[in-house]
N, C-alpha and C. Protein backbone atom coordinates (compact mmCIF):
# COMPACT_ATOMS: atom_id res chain seq x y z
N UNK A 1 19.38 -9.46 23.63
CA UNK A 1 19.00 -8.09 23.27
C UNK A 1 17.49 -7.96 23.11
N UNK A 2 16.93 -6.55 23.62
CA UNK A 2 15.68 -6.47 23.00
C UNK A 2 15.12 -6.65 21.23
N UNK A 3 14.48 -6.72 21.50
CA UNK A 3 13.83 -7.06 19.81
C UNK A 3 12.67 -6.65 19.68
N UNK A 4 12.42 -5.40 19.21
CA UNK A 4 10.93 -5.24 18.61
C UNK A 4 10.39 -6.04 17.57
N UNK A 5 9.25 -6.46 17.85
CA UNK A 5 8.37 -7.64 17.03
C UNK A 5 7.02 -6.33 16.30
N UNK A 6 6.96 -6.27 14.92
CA UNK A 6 5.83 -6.02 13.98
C UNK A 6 5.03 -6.91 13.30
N UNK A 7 3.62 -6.71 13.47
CA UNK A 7 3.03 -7.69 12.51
C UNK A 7 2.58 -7.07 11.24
N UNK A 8 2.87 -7.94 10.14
CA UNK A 8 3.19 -7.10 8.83
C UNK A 8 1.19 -7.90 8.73
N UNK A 9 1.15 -6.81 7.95
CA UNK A 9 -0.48 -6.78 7.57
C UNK A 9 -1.09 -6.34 6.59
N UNK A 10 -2.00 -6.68 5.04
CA UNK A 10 -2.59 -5.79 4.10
C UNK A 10 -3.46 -5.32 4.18
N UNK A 11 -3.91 -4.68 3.45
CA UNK A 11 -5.81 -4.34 3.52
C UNK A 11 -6.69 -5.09 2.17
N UNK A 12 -7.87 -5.10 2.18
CA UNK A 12 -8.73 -4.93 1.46
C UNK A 12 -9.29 -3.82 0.79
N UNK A 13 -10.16 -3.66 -0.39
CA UNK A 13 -10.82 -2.88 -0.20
C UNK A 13 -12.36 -3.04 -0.60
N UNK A 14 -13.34 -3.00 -0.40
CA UNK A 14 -14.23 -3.48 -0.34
C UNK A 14 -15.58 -2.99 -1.81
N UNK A 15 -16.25 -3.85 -2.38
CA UNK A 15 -16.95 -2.86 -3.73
C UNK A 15 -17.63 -1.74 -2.81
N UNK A 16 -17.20 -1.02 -2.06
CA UNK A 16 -17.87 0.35 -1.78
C UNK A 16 -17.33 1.56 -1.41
N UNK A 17 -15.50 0.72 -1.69
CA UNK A 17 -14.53 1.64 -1.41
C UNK A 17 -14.05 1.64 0.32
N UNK A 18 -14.45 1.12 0.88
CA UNK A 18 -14.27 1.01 2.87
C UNK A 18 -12.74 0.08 2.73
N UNK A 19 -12.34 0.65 3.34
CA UNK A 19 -10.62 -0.68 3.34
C UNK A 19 -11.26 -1.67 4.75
N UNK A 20 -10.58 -2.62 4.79
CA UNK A 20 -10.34 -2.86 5.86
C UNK A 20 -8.95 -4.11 6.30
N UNK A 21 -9.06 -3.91 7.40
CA UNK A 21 -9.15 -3.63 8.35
C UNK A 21 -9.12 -2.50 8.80
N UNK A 22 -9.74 -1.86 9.51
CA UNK A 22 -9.98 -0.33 10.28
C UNK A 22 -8.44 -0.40 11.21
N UNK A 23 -8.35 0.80 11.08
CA UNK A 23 -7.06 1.22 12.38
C UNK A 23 -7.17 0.96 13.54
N UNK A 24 -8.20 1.18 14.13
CA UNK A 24 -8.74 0.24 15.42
C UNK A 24 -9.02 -0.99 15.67
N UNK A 25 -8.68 -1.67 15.19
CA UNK A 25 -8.89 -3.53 14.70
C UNK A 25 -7.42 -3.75 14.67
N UNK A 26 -7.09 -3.12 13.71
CA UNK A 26 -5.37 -3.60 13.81
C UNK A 26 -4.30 -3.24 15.43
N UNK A 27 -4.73 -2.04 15.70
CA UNK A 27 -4.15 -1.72 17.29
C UNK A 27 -4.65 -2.31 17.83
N UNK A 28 -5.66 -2.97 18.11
CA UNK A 28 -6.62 -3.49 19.51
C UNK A 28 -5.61 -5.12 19.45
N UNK A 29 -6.04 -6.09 18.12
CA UNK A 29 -5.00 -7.03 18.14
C UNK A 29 -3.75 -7.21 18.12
N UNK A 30 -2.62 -6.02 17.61
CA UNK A 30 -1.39 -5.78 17.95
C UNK A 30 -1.19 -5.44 19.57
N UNK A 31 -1.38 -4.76 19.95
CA UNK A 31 -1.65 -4.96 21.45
C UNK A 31 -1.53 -5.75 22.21
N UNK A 32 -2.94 -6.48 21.75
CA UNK A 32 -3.58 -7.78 22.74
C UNK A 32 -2.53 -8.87 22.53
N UNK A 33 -1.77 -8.65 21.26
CA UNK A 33 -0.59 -9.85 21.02
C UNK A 33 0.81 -9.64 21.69
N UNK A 34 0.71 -8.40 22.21
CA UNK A 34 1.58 -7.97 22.63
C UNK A 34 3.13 -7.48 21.94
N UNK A 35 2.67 -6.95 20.79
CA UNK A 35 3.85 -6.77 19.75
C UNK A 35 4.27 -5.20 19.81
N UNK A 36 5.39 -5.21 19.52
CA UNK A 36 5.85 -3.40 19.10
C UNK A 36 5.02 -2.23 18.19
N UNK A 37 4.90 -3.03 16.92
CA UNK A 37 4.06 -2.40 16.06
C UNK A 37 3.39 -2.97 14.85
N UNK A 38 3.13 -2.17 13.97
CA UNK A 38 2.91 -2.36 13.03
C UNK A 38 3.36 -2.37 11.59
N UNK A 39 3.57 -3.65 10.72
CA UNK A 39 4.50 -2.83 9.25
C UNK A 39 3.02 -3.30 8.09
N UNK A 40 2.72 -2.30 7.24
CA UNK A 40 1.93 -2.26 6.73
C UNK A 40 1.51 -2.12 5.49
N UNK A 41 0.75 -2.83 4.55
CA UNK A 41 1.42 -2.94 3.24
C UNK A 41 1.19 -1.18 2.32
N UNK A 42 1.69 -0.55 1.96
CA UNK A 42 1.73 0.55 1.14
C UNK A 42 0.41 1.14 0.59
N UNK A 43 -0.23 0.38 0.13
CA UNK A 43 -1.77 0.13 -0.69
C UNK A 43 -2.87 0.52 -0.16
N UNK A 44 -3.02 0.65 1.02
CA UNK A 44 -3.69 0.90 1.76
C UNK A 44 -4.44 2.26 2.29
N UNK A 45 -4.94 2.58 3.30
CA UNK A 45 -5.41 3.92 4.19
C UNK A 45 -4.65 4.56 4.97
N UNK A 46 -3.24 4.45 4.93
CA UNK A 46 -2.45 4.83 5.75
C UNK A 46 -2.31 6.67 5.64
N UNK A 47 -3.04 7.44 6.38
CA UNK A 47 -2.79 8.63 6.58
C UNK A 47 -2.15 9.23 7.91
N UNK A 48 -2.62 10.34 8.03
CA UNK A 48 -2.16 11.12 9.61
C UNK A 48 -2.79 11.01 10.51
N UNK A 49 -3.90 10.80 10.17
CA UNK A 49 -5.10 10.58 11.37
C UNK A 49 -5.08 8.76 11.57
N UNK A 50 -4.78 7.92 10.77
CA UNK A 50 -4.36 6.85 10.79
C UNK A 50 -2.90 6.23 11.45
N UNK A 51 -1.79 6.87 11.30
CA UNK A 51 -0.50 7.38 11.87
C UNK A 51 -0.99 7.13 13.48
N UNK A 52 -1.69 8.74 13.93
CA UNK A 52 -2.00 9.22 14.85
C UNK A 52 -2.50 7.89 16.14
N UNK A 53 -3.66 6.97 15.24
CA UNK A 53 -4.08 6.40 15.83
C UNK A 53 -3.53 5.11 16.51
N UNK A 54 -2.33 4.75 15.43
CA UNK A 54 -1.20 3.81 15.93
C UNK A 54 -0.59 4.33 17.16
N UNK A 55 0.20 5.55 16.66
CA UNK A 55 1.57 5.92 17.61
C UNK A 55 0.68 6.49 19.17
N UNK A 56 -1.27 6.60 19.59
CA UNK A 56 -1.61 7.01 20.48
C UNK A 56 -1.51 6.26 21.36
N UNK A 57 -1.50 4.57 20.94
CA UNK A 57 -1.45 3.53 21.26
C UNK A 57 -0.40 2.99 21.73
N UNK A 58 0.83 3.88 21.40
CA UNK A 58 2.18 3.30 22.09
C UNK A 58 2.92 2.48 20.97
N UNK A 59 2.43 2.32 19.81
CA UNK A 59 2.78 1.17 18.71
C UNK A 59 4.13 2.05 17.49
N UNK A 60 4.55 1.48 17.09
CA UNK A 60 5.59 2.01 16.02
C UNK A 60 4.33 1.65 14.48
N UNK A 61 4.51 2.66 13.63
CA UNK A 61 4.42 2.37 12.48
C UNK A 61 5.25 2.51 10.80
N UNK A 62 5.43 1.26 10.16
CA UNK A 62 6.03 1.23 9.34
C UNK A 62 5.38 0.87 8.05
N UNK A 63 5.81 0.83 6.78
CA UNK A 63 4.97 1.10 5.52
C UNK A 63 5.80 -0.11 4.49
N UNK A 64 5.38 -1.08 4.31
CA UNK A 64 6.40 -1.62 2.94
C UNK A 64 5.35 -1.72 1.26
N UNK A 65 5.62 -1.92 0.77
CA UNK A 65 6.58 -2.03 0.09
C UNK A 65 6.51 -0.56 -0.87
N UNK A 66 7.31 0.51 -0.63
CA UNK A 66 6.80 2.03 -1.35
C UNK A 66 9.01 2.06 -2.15
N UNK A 67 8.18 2.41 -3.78
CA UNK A 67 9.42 2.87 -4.12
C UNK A 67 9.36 3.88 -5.18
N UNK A 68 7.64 4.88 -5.02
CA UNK A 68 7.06 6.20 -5.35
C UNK A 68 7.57 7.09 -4.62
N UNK A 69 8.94 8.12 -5.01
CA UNK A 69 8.70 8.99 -4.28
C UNK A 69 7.67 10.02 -3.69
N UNK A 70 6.98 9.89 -4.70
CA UNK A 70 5.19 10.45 -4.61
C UNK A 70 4.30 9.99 -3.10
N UNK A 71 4.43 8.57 -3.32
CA UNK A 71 3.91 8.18 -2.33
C UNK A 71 4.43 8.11 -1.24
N UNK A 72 6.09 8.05 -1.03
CA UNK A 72 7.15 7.74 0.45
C UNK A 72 6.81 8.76 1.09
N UNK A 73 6.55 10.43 0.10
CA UNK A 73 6.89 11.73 0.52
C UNK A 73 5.31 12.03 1.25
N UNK A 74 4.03 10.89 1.44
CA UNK A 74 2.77 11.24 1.41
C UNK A 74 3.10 10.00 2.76
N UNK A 75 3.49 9.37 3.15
CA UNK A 75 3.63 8.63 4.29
C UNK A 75 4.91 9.11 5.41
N UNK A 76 5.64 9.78 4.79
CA UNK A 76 6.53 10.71 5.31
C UNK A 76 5.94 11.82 6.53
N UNK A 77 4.70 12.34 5.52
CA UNK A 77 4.44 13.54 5.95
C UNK A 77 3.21 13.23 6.95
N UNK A 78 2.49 12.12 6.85
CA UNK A 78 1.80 11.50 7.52
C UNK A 78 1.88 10.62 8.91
N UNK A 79 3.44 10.62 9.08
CA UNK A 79 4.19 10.56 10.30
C UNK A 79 4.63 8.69 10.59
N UNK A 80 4.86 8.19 9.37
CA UNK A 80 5.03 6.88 9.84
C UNK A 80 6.58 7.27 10.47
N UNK A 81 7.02 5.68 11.09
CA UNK A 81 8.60 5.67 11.50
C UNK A 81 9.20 4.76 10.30
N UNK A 82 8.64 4.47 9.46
CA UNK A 82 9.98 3.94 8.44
C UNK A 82 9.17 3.63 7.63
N UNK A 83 10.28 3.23 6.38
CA UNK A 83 9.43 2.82 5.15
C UNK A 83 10.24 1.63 4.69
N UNK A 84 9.65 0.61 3.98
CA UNK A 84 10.78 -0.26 3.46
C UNK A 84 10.42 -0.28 2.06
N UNK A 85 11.90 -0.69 1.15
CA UNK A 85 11.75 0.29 -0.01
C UNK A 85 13.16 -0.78 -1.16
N UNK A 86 12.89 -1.14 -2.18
CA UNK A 86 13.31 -2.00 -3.49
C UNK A 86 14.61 -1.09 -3.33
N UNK A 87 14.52 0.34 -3.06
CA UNK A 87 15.41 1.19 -3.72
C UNK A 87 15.80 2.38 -2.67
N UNK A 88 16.23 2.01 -1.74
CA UNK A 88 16.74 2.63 -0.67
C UNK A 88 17.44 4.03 -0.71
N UNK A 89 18.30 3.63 -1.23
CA UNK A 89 19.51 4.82 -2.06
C UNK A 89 19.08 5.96 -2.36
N UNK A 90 18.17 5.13 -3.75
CA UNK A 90 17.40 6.55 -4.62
C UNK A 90 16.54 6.83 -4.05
N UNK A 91 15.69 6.41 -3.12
CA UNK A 91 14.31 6.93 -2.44
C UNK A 91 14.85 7.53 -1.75
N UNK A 92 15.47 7.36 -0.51
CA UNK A 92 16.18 8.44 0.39
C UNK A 92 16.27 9.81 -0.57
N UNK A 93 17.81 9.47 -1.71
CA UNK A 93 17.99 10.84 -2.06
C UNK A 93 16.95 11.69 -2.96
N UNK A 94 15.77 11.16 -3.25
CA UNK A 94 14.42 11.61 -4.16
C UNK A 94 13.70 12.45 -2.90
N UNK A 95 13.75 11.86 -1.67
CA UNK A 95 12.38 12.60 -0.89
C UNK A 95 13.77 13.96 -0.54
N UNK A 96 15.19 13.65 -0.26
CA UNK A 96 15.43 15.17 -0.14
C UNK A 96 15.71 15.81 -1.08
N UNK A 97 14.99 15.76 -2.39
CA UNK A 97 14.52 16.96 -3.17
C UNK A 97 13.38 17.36 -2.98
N UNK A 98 12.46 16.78 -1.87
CA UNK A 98 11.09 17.69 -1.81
C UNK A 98 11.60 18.95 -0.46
């Protein structure tokens, strides 16, 4: 069977506030490795314009470890493809009360 392959990855953040790895650093070597996508630790810069820059690339993006509905509902809307989550159940039924 096929098998999509992700490379799970954190960030930094740097004393000046800059995260890194940049979104373009992480696609250029997911790529070049030839993998599906990306799963990415929660903590991070993960927005829409960040999203954007994965999925332009052809790449899947995913988010671990989120069990804020605050935050699932802010990576939700930011267009990842999944989230992985302590609390599956209740996170699911928390984001459909927003």
């Amino acid at each position: 069977p096929e098998l999509q392959v992700c490379w799970i990855a954190t960030f930094k953040r740097a004393w000046n506030g800059v995260w890194s790895p940049r979104a373009e650093k992480l696609v250029q070597q997911t790529k070049e490795a030839g993998l599906d996508g990306l799963d990415l630790s929660g903590t991070g810069p993960v927005d829409a314009a960040f999203a954007r820059k994965v999925h332009d690339a052809g790449l899947k993006l995913y988010i671990w470890t989120v069990d804020s509905p605050r935050r699932a509902k802010k990576f939700v809307d930011a267009g990842v493809d999944g989230i992985t989550t302590n609390r599956p159940g209740w996170l699911r039924a928390q984001l459909d009360l927003f």
